[in-house]
N, C-alpha and C. Protein backbone atom coordinates (compact mmCIF):
# COMPACT_ATOMS: atom_id res chain seq x y z
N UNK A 1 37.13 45.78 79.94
CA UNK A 1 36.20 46.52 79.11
C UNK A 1 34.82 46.62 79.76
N UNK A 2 34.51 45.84 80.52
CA UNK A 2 33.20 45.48 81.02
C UNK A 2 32.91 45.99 82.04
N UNK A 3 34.20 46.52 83.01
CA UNK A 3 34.28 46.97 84.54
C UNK A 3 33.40 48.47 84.24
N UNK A 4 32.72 48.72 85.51
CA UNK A 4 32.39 49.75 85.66
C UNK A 4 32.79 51.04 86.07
N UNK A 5 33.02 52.08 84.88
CA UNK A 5 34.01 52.84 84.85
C UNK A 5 33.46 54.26 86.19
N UNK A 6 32.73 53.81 86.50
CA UNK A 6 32.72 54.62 88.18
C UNK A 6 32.32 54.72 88.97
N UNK A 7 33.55 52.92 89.02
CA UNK A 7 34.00 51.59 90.34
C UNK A 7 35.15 52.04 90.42
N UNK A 8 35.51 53.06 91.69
CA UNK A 8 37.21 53.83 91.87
C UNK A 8 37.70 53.28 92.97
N UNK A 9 39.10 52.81 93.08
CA UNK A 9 39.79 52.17 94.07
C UNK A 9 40.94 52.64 94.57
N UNK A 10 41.33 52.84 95.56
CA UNK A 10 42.44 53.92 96.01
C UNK A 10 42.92 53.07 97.60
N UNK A 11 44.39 53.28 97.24
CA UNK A 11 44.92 53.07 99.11
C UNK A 11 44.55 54.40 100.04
N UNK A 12 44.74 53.77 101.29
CA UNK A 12 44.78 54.90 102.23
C UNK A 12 45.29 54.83 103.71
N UNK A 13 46.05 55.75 103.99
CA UNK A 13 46.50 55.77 104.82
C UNK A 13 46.92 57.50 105.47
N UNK A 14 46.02 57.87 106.24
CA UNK A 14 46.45 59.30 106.77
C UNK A 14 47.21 59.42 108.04
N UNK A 15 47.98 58.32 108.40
CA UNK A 15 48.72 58.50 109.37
C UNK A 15 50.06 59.00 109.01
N UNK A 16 50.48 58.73 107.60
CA UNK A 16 51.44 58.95 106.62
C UNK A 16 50.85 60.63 105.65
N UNK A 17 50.99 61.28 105.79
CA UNK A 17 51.26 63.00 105.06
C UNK A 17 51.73 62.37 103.46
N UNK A 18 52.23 62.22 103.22
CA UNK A 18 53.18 61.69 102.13
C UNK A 18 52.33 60.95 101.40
N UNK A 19 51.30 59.82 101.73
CA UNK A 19 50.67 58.88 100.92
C UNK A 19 49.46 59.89 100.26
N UNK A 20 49.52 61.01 100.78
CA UNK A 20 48.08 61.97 99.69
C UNK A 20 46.92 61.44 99.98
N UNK A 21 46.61 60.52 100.63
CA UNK A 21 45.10 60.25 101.51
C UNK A 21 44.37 61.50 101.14
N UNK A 22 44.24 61.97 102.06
CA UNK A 22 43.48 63.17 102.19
C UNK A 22 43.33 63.82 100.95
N UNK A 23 44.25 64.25 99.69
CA UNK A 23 43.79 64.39 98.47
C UNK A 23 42.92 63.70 97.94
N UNK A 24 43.86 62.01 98.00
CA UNK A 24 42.44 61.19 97.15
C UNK A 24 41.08 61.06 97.64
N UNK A 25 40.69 61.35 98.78
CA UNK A 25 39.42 61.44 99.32
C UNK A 25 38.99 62.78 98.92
N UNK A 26 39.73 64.00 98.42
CA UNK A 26 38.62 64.90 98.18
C UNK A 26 38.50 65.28 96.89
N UNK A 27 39.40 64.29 96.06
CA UNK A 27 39.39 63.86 94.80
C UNK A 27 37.86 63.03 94.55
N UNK A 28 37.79 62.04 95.30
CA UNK A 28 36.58 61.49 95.47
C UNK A 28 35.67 62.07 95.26
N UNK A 29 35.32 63.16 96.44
CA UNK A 29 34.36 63.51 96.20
C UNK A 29 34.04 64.38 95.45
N UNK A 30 34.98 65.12 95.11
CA UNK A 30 34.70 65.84 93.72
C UNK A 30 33.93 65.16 92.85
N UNK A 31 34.55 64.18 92.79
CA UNK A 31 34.19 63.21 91.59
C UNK A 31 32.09 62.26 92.17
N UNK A 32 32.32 62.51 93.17
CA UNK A 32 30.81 61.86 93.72
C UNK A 32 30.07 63.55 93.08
N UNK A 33 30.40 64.39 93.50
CA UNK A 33 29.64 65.93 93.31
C UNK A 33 29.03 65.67 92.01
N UNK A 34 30.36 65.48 91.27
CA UNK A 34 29.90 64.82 89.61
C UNK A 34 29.10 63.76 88.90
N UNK A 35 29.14 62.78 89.10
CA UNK A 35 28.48 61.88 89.15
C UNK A 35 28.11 60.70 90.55
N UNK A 36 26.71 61.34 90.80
CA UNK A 36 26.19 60.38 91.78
C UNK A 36 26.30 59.21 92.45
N UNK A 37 26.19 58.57 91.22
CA UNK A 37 26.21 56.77 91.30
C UNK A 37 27.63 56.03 91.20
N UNK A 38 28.89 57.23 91.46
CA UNK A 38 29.77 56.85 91.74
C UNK A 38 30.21 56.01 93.03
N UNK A 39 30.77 54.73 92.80
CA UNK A 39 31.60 53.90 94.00
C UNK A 39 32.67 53.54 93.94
N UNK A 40 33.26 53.66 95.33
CA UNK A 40 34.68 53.59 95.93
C UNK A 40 34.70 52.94 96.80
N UNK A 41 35.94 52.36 96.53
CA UNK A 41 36.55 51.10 97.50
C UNK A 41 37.34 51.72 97.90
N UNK A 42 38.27 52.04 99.26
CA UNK A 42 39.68 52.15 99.73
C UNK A 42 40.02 50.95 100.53
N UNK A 43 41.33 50.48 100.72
CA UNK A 43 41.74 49.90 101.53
C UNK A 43 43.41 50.08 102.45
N UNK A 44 43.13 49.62 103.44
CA UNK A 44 44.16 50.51 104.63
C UNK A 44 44.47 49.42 105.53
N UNK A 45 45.59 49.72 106.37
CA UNK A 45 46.19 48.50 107.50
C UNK A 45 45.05 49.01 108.48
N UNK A 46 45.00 50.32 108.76
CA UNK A 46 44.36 51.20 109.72
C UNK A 46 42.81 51.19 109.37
N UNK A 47 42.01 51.37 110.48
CA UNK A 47 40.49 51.08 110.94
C UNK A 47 40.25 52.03 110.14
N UNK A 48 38.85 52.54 109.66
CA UNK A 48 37.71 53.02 109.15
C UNK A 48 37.65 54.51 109.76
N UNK A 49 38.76 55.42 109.38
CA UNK A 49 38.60 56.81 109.53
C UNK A 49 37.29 57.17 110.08
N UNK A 50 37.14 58.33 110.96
CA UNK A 50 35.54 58.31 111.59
C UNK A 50 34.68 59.08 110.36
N UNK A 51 35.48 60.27 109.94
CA UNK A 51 35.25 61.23 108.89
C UNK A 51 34.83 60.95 107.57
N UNK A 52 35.29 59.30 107.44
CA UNK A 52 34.78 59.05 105.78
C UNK A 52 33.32 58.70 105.71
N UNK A 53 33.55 59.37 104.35
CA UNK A 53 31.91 59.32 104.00
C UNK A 53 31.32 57.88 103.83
N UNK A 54 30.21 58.01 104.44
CA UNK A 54 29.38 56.76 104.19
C UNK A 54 29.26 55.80 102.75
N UNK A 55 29.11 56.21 102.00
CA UNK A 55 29.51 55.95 100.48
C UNK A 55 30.68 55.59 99.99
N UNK A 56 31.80 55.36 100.65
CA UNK A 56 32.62 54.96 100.38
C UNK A 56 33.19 53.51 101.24
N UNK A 57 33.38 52.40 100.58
CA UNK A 57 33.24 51.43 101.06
C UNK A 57 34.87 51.22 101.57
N UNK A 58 34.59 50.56 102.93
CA UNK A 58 36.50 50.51 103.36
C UNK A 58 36.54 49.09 103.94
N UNK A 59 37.90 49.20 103.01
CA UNK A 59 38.14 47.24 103.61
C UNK A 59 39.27 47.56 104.96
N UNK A 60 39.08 47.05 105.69
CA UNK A 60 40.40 46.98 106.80
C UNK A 60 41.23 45.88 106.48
N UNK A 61 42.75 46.02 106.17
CA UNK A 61 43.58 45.25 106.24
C UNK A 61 43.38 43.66 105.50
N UNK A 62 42.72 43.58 104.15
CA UNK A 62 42.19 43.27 103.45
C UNK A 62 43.56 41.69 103.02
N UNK A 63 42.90 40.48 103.55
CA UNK A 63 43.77 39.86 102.56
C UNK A 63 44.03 39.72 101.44
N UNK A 64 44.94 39.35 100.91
CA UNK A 64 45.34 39.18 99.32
C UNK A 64 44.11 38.78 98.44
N UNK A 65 43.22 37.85 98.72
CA UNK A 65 42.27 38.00 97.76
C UNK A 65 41.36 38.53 97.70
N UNK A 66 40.72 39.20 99.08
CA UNK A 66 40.06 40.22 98.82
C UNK A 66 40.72 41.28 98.40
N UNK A 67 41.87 41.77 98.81
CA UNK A 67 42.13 43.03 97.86
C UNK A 67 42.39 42.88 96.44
N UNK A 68 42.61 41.41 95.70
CA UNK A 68 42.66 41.10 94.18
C UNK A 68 41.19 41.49 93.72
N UNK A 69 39.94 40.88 94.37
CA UNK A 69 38.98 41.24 94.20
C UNK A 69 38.43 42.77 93.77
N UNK A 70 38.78 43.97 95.08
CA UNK A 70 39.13 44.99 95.10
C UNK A 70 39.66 45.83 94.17
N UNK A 71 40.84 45.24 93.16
CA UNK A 71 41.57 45.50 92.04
C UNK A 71 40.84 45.33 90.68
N UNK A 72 40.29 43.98 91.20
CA UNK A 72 39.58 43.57 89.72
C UNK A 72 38.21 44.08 89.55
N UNK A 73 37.51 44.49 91.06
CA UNK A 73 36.25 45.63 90.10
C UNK A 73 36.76 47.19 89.79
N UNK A 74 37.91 47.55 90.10
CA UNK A 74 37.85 48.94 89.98
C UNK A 74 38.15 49.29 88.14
N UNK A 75 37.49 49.90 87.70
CA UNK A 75 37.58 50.67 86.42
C UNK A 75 38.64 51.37 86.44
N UNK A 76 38.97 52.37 87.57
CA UNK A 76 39.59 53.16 87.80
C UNK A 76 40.31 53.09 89.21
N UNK A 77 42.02 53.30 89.28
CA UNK A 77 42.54 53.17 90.15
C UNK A 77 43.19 54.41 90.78
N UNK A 78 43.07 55.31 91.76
CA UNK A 78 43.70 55.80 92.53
C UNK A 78 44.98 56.20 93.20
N UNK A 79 46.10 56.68 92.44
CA UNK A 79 47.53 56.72 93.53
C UNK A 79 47.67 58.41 93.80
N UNK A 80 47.36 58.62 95.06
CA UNK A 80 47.45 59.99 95.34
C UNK A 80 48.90 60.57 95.73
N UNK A 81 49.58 59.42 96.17
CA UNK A 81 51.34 59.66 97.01
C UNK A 81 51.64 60.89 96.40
N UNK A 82 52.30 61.57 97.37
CA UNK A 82 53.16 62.75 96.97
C UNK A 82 54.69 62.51 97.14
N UNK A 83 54.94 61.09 97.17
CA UNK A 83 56.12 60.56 97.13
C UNK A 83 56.32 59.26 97.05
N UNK A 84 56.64 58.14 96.28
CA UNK A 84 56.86 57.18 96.63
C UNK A 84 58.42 56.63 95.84
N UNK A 85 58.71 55.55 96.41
CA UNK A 85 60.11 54.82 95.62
C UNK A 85 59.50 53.75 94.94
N UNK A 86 58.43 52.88 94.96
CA UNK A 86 57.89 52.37 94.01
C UNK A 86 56.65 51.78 94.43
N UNK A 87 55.64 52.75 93.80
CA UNK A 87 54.05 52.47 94.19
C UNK A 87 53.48 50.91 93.87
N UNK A 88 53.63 49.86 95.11
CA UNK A 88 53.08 48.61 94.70
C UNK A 88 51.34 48.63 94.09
N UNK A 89 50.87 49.23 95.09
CA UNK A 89 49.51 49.52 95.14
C UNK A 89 49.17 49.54 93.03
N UNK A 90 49.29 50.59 92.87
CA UNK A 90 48.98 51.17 91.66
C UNK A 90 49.46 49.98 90.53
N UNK A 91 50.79 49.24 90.43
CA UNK A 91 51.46 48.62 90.00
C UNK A 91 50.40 46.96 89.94
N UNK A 92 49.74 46.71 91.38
CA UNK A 92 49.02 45.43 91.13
C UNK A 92 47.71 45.74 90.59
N UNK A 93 47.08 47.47 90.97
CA UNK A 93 46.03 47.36 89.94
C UNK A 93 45.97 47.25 88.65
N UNK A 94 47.33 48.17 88.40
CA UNK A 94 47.46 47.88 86.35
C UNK A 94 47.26 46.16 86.16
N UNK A 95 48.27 45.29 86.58
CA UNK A 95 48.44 44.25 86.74
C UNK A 95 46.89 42.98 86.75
N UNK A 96 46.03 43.90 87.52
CA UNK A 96 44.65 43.65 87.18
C UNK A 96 43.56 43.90 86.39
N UNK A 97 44.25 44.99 85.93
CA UNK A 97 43.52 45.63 84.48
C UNK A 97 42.76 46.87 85.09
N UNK A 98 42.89 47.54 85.89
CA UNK A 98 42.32 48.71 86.09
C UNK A 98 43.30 49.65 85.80
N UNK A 99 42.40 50.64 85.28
CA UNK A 99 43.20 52.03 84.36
C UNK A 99 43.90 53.00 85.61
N UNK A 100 45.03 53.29 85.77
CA UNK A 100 45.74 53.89 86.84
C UNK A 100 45.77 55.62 86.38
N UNK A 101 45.11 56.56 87.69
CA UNK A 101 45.71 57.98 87.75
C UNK A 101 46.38 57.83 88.76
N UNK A 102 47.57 58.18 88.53
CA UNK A 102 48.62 58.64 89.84
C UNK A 102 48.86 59.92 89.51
N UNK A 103 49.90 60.27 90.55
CA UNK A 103 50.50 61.77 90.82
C UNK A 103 52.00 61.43 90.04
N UNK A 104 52.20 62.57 89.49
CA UNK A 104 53.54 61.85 88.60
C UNK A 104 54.67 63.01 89.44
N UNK A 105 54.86 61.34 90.25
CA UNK A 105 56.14 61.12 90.92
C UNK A 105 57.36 60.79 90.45
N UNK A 106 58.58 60.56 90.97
CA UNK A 106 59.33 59.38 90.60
C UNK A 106 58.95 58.06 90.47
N UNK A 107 58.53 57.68 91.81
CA UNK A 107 58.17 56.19 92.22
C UNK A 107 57.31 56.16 91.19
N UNK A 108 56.21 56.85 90.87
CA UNK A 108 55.12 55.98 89.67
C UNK A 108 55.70 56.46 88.35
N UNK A 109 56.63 56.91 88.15
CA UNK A 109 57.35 57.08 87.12
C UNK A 109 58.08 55.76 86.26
N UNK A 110 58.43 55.33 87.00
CA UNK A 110 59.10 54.39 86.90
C UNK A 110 58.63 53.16 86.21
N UNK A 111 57.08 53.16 86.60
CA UNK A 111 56.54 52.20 85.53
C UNK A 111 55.11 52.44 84.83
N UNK A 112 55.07 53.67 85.04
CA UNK A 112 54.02 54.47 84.20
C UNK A 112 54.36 55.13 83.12
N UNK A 113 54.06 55.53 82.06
CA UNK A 113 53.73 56.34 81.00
C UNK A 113 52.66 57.31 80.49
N UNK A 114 52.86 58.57 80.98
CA UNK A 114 51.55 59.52 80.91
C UNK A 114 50.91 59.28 79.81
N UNK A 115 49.70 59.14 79.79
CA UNK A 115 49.03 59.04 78.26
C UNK A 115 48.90 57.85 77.85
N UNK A 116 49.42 57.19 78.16
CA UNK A 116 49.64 55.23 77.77
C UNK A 116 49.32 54.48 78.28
N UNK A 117 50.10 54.23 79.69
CA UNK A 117 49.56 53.11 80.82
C UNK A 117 49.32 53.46 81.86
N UNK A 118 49.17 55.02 81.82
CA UNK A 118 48.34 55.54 83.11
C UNK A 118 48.41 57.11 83.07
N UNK A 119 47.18 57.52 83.37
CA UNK A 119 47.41 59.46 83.37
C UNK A 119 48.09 59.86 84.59
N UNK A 120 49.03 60.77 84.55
CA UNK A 120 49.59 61.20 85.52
C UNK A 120 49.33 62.74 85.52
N UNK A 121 49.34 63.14 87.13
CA UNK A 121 48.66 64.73 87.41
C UNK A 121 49.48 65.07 88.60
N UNK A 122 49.45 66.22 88.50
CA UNK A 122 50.60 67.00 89.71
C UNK A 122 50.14 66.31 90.91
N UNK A 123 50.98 66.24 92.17
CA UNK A 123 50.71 65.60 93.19
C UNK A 123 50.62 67.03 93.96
N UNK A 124 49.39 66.48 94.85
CA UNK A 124 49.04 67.83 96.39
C UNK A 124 47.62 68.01 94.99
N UNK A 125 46.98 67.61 94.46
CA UNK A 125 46.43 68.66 93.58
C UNK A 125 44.60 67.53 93.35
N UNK A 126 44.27 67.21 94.54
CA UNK A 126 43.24 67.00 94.17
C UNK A 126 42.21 67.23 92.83
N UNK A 127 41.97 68.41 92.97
CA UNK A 127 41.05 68.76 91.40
C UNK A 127 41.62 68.01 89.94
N UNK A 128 43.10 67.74 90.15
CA UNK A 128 43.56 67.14 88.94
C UNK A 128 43.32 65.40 88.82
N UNK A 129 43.57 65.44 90.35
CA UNK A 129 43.24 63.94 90.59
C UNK A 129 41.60 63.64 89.73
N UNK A 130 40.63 64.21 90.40
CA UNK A 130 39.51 64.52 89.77
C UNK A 130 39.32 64.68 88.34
N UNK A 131 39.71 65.61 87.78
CA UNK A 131 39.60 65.44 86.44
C UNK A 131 40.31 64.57 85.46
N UNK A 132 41.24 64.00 85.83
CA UNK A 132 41.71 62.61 85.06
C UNK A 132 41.05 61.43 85.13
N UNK A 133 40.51 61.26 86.69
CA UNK A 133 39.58 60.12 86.57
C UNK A 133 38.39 60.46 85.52
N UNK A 134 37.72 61.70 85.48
CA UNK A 134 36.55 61.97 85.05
C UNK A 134 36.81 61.77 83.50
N UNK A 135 37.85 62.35 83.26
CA UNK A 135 38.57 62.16 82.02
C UNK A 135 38.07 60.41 81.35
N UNK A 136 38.28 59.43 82.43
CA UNK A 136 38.53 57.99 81.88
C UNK A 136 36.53 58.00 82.51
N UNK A 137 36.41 58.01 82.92
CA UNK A 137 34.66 58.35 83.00
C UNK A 137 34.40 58.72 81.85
N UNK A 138 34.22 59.49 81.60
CA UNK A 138 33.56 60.02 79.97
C UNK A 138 34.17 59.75 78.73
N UNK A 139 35.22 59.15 79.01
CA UNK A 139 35.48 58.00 78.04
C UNK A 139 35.98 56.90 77.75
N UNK A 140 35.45 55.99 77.84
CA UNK A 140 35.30 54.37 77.70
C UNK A 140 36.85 54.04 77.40
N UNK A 141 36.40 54.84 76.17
CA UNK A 141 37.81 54.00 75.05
C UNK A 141 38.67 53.99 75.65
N UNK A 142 39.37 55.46 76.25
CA UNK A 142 40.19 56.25 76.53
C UNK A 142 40.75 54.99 77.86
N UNK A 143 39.71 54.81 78.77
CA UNK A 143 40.06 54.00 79.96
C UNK A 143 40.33 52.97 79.43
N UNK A 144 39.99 52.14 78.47
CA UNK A 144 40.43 50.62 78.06
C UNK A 144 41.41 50.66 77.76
N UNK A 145 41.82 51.73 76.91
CA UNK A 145 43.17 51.87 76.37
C UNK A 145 44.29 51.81 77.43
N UNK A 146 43.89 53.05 78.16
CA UNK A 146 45.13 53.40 79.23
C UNK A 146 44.74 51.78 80.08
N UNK A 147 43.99 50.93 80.74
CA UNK A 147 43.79 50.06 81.20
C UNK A 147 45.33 48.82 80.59
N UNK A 148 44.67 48.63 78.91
CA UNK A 148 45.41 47.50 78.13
C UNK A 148 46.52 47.70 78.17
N UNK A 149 47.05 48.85 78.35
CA UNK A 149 48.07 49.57 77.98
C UNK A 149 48.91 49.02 78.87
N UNK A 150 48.17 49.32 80.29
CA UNK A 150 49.15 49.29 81.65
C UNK A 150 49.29 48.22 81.97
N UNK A 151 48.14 47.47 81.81
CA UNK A 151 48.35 45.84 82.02
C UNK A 151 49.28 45.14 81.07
N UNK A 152 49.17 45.31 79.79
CA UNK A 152 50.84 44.72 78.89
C UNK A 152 52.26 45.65 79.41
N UNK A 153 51.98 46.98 79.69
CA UNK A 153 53.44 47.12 80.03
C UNK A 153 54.33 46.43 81.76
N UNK A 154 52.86 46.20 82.64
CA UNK A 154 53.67 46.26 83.73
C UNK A 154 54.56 44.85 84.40
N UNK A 155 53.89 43.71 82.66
CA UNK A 155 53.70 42.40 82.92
C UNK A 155 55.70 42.29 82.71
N UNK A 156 55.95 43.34 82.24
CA UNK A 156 57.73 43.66 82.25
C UNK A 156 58.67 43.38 83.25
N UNK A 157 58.05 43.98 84.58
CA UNK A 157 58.38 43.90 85.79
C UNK A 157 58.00 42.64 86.25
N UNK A 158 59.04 41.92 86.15
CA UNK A 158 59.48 40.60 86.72
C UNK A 158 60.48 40.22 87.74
N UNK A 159 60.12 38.98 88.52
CA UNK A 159 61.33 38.85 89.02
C UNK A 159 62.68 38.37 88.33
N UNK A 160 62.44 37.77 87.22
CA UNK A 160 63.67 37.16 86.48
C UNK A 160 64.23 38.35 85.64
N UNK A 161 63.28 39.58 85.23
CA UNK A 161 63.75 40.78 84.47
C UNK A 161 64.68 40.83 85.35
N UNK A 162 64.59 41.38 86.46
CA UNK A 162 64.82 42.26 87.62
C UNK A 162 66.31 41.79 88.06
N UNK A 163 66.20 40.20 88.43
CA UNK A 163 67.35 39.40 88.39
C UNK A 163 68.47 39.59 86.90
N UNK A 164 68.13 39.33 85.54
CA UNK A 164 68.80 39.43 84.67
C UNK A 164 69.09 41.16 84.74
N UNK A 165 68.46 42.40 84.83
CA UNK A 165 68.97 43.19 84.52
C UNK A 165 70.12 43.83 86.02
N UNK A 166 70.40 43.35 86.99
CA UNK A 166 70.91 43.21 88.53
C UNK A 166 72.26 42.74 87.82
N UNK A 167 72.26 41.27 87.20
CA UNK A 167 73.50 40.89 87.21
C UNK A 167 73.93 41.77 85.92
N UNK A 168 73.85 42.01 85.14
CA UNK A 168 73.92 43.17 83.95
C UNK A 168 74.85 44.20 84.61
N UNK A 169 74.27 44.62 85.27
CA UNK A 169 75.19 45.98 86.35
C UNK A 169 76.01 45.12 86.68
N UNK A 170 76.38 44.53 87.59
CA UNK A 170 77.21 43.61 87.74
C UNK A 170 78.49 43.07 86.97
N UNK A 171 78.10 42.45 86.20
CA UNK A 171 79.04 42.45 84.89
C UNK A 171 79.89 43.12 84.31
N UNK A 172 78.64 44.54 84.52
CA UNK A 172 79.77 45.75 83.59
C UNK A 172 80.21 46.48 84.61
N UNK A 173 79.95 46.10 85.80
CA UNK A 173 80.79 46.96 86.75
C UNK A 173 82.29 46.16 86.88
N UNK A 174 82.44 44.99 86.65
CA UNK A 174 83.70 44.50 86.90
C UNK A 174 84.66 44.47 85.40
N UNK A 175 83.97 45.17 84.26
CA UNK A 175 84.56 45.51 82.96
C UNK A 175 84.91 47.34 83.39
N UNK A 176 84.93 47.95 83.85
CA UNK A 176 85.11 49.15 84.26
C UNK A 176 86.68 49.51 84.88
């Protein structure tokens, strides 16, 4: 509730086409055009793009607690992929309590809910990226909600779920 709702955090990687880099950065700045005193964190395996803007703060290859850190100031979290099989990234920010826009994929399908535990917007589509964050910008509630939301649903995804629902298939595959 307290995080500052535009403190935006996003992966990146443009060596990969597919991860939407390059959207979420001009998602960004859309969103800087809009409000000024906007800040962004990205973090990447890969060095400090030459092209990114100064204003945007980049961790290189960030250990685990700095990137928990990373998670836990962002208000707002970032998944630009135009494809994934299951977005970790996005998944440990809910997990940290930051409010998730992804691109509604499969992969963030899977443990997102448009409207609930995270807004989802066409993927390739910067401007949408943009206006969903802005969306949880101009309103508080709206981001706590989708925030609380995502953080009680994603606490689902377990390893013992994961294990109990594995042998499940299992089971009923040898009743078949």
């Amino acid at each position: 509730e307290e995080r500052a709702s535009k403190r935006l955090a996003m992966p990146f990687d443009d060596r990969i086409g597919w991860k939407g880099s390059a959207n979420g950065i001009a998602a960004l700045k859309l969103l800087k055009n809009r409000y000024p005193d906007l800040e962004a964190e990205i973090f990447s395996t890969q060095v400090r793009p030459s092209g990114l803007p100064p204003w945007i703060t980049f961790h290189h290859n960030p250990p685990q607690d700095e990137l928990r850190r990373v998670y836990n100031r962002a208000g707002i979290f970032l998944a630009p992929s135009h494809s994934e099989g299951w977005g970790l990234p996005p998944c440990e920010a809910m997990a940290c309590g930051a409010a998730v826009v992804a691109t509604d994929i499969g992969g963030h399908r899977e443990f997102s809910i448009d409207g609930q535990t995270a807004l989802l917007v066409p993927a390739k589509n910067p401007e949408a990226l943009s206006a969903a964050a802005g969306r949880l910008i101009d309103d508080n509630n709206l981001r706590v909600r989708i925030a609380k939301c995502g953080h009680k649903h994603i606490q689902r995804f377990t390893w013992a779920a994961a294990i109990d629902a594995f042998e499940r298939v299992l089971v009923n595959s040898r009743q078949v």
